[in-house]
N, C-alpha and C. Protein backbone atom coordinates (compact mmCIF):
# COMPACT_ATOMS: atom_id res chain seq x y z
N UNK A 1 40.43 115.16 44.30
CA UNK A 1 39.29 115.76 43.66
C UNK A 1 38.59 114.70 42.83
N UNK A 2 37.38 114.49 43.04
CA UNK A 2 36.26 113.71 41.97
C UNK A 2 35.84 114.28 41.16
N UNK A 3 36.31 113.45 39.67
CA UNK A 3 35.63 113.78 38.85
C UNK A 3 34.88 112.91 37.52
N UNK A 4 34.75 111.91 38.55
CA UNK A 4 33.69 111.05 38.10
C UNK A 4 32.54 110.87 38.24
N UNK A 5 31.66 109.58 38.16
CA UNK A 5 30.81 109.19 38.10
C UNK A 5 29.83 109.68 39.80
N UNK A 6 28.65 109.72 40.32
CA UNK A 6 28.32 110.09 41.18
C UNK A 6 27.44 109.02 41.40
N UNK A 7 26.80 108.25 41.87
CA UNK A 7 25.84 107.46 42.76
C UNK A 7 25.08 107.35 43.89
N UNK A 8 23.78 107.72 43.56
CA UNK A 8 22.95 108.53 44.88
C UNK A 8 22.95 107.51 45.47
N UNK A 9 22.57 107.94 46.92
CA UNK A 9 22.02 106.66 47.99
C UNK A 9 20.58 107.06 47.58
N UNK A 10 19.81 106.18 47.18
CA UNK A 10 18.16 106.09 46.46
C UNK A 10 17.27 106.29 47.43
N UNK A 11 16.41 107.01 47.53
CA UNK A 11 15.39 107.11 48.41
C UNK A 11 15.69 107.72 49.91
N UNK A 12 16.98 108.66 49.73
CA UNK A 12 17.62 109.64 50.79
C UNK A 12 17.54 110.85 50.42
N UNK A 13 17.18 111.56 49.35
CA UNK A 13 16.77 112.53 49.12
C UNK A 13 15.74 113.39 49.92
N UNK A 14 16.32 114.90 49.88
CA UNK A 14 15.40 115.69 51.07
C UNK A 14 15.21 116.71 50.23
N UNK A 15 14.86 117.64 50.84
CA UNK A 15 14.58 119.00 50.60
C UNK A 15 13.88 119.82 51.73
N UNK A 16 14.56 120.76 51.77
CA UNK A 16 14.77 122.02 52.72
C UNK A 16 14.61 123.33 52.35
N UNK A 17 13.36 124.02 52.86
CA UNK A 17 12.94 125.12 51.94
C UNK A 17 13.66 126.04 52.36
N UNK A 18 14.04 127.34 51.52
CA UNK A 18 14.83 128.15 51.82
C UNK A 18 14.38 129.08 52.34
N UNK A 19 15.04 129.74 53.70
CA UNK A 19 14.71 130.70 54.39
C UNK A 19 15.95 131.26 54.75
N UNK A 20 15.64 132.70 55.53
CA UNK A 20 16.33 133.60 55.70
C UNK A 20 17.13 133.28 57.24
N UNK A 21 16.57 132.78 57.67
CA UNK A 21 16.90 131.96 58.81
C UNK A 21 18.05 130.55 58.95
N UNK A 22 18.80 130.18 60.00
CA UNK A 22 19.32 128.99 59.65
C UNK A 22 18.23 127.78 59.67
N UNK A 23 18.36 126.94 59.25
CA UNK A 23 17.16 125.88 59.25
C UNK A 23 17.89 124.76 60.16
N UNK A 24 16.77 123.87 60.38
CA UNK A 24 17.82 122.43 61.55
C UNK A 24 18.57 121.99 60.24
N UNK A 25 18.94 121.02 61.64
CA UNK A 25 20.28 120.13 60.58
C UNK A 25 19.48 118.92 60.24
N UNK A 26 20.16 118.59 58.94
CA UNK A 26 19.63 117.32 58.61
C UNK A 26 20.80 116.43 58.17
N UNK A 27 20.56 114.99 59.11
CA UNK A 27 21.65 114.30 59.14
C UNK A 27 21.74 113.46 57.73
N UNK A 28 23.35 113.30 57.49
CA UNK A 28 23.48 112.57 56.30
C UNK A 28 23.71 111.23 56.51
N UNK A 29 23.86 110.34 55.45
CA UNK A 29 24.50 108.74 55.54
C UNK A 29 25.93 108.63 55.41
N UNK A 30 26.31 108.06 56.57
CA UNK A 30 27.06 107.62 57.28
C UNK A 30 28.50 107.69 56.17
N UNK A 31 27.96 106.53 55.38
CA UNK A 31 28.63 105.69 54.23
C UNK A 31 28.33 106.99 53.36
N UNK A 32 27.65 107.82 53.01
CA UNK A 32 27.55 108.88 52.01
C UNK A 32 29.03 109.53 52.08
N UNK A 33 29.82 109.93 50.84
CA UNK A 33 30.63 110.83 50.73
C UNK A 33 30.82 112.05 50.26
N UNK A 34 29.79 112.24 49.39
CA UNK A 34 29.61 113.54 48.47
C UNK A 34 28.01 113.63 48.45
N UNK A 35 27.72 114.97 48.37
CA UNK A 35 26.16 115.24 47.93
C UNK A 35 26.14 115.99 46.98
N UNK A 36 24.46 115.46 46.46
CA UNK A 36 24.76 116.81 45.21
C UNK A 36 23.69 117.56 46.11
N UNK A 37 23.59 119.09 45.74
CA UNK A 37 22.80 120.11 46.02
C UNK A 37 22.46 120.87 44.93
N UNK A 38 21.18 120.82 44.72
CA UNK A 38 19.97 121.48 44.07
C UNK A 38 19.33 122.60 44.17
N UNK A 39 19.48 124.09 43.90
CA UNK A 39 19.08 125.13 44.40
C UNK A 39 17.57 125.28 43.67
N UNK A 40 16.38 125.41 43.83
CA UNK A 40 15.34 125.77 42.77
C UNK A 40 15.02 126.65 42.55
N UNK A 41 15.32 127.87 43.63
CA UNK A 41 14.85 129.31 43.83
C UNK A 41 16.04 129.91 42.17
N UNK A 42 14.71 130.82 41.56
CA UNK A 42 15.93 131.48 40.73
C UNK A 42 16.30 132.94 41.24
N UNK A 43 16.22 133.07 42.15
CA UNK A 43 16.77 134.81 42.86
C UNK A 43 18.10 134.16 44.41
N UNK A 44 17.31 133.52 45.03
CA UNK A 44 18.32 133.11 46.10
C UNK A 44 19.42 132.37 46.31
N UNK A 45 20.44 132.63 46.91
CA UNK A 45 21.15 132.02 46.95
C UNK A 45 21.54 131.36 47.86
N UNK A 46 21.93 130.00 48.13
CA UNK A 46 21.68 129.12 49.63
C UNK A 46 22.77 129.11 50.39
N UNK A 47 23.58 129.36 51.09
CA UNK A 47 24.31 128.80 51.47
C UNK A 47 24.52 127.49 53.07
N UNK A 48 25.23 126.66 52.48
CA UNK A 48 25.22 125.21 53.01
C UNK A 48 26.94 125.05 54.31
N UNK A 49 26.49 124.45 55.26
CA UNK A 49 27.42 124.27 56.18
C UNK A 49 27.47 122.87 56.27
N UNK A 50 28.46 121.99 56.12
CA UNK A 50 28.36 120.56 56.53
C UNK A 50 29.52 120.66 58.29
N UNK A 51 28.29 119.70 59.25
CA UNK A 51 29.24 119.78 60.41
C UNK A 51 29.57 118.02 60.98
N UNK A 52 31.16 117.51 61.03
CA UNK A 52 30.83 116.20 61.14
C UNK A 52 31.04 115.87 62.79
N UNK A 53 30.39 114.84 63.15
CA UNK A 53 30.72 114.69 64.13
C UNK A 53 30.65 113.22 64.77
N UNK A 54 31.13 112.57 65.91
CA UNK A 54 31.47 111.34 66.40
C UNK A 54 30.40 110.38 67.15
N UNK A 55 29.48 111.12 67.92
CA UNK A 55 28.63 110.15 68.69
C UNK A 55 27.16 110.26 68.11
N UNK A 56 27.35 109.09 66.94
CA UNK A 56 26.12 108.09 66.73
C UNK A 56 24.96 108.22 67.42
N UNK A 57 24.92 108.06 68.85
CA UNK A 57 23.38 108.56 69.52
C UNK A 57 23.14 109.97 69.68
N UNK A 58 23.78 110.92 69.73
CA UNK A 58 23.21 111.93 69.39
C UNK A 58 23.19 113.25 68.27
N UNK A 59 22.42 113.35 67.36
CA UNK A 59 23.04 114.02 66.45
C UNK A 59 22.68 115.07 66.94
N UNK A 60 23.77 116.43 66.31
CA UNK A 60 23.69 117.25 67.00
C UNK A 60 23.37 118.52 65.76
N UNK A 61 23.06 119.95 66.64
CA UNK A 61 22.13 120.79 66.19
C UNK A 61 23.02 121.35 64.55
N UNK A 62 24.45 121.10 64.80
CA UNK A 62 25.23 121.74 63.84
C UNK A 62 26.20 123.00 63.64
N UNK A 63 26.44 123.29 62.91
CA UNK A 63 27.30 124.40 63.10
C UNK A 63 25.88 125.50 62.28
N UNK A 64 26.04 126.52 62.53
CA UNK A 64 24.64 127.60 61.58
C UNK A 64 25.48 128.15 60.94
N UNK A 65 25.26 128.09 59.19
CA UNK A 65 25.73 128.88 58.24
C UNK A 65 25.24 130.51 58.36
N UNK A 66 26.07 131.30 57.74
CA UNK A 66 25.64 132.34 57.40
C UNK A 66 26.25 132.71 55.81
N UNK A 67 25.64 133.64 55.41
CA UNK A 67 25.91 134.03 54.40
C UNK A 67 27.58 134.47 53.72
N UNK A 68 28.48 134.84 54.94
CA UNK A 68 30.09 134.70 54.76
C UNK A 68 30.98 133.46 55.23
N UNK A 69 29.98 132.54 55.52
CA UNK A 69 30.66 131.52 56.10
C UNK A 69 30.18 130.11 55.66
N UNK A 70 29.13 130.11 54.86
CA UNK A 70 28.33 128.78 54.01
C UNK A 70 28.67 128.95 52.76
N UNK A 71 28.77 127.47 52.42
CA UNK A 71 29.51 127.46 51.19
C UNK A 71 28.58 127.61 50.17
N UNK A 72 28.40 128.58 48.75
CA UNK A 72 27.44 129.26 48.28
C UNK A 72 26.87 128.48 47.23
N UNK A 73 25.68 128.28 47.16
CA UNK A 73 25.19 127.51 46.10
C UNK A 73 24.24 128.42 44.78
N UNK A 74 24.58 128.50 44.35
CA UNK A 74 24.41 129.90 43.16
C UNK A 74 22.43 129.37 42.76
N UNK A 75 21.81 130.67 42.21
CA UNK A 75 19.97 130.33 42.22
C UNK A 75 20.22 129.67 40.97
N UNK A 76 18.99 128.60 40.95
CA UNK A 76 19.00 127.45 39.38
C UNK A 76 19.96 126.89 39.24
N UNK A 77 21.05 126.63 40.21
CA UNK A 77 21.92 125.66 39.90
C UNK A 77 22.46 124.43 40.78
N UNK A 78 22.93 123.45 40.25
CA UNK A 78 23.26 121.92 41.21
C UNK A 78 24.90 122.31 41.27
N UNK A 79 25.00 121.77 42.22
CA UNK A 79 26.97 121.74 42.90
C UNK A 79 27.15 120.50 43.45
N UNK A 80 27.92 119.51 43.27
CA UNK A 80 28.55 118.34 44.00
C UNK A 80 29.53 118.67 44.91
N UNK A 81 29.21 118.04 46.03
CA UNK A 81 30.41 118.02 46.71
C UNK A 81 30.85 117.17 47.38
N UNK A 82 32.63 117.20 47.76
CA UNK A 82 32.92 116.03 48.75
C UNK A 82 32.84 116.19 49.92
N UNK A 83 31.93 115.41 50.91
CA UNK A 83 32.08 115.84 52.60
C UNK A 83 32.55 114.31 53.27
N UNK A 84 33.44 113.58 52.44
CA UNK A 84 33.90 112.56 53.13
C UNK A 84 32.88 111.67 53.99
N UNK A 85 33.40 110.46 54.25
CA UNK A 85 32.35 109.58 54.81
C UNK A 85 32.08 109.29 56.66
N UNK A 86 31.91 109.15 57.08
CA UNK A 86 31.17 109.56 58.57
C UNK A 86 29.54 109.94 58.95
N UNK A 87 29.77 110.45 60.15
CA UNK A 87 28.90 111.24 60.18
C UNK A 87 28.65 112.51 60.45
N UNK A 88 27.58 113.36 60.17
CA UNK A 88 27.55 114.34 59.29
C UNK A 88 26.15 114.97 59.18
N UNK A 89 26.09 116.40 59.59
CA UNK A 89 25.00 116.82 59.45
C UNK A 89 24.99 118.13 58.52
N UNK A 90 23.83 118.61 57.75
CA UNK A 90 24.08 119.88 56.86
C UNK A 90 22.71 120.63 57.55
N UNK A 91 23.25 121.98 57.54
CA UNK A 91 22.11 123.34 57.95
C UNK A 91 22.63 124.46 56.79
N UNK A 92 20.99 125.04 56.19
CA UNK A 92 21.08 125.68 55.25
C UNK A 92 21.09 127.34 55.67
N UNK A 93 21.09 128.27 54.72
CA UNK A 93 20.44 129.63 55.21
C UNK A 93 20.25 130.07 53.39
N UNK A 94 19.53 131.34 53.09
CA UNK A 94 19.33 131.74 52.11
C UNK A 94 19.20 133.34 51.96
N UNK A 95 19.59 133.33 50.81
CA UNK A 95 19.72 135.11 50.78
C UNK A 95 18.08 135.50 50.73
N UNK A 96 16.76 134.67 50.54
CA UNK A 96 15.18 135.15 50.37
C UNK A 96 14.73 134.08 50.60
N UNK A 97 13.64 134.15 50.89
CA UNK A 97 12.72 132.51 51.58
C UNK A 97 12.05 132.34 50.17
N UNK A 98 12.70 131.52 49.27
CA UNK A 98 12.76 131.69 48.01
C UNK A 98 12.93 130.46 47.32
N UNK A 99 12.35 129.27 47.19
CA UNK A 99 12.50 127.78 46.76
C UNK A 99 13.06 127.16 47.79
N UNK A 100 13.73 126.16 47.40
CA UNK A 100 14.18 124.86 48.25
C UNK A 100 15.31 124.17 47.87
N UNK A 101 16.14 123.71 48.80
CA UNK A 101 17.67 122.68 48.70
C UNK A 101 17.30 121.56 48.55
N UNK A 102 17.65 121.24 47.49
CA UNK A 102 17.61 119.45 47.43
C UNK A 102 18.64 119.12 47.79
N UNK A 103 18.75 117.92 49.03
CA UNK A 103 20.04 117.65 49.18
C UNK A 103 19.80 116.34 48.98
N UNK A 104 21.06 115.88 47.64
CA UNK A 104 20.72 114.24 47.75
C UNK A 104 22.47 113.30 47.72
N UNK A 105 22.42 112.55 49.12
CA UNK A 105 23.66 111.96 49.39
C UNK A 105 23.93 110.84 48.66
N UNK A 106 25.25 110.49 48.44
CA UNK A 106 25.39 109.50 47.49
C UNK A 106 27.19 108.70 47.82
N UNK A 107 27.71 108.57 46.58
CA UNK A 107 28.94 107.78 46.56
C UNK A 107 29.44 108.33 45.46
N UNK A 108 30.63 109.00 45.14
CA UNK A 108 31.53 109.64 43.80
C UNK A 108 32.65 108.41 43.69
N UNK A 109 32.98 108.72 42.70
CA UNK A 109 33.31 107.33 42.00
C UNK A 109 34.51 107.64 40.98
């Protein structure tokens, strides 16, 4: 478990508006091990699926969260997490099409 210091990868930052729907995947860095996630909506709640996988040329569509099966990111609030280093894609879903996921990858420390 980390519970240190966090270090973004700079200028990898996204954001993914929240919908009721699963959204595409958006691939992470490689070398990234942890992300933080940013909820902005204050009613919705996001939930996030990280899916990793092996072949470099094609990234693929992901696994689709749902609401009993994505890991929950509470409205107005940031969560760190560890998704180990590889590669790696995240797809969102949301309880209301209701703000946006910041997802920003980094290095925990």
């Amino acid at each position: 478990m980390h519970h240190g210091s966090f270090s973004p990868a700079w200028g990898r930052t996204t954001s993914v508006t929240n919908a009721t729907s699963a959204t595409a995947a958006v691939a992470l860095p490689k070398t990234s091990d942890e992300i933080a996630l940013a909820n902005t909506s204050a009613t919705a709640i996001v939930y996030v699926m990280i899916t990793p996988y092996l072949d470099e040329a094609t990234v693929p569509t992901g696994t689709a969260p749902t609401s009993t099966t994505g890991f929950p990111v509470l409205p107005s609030s940031q969560v760190r997490l560890h998704v180990g280093p590889g590669l790696k894609v995240i797809r969102t879903i949301a309880s209301a099409a209701d703000g946006a996921i910041i997802i920003t990858p980094g290095v925990g420390m």
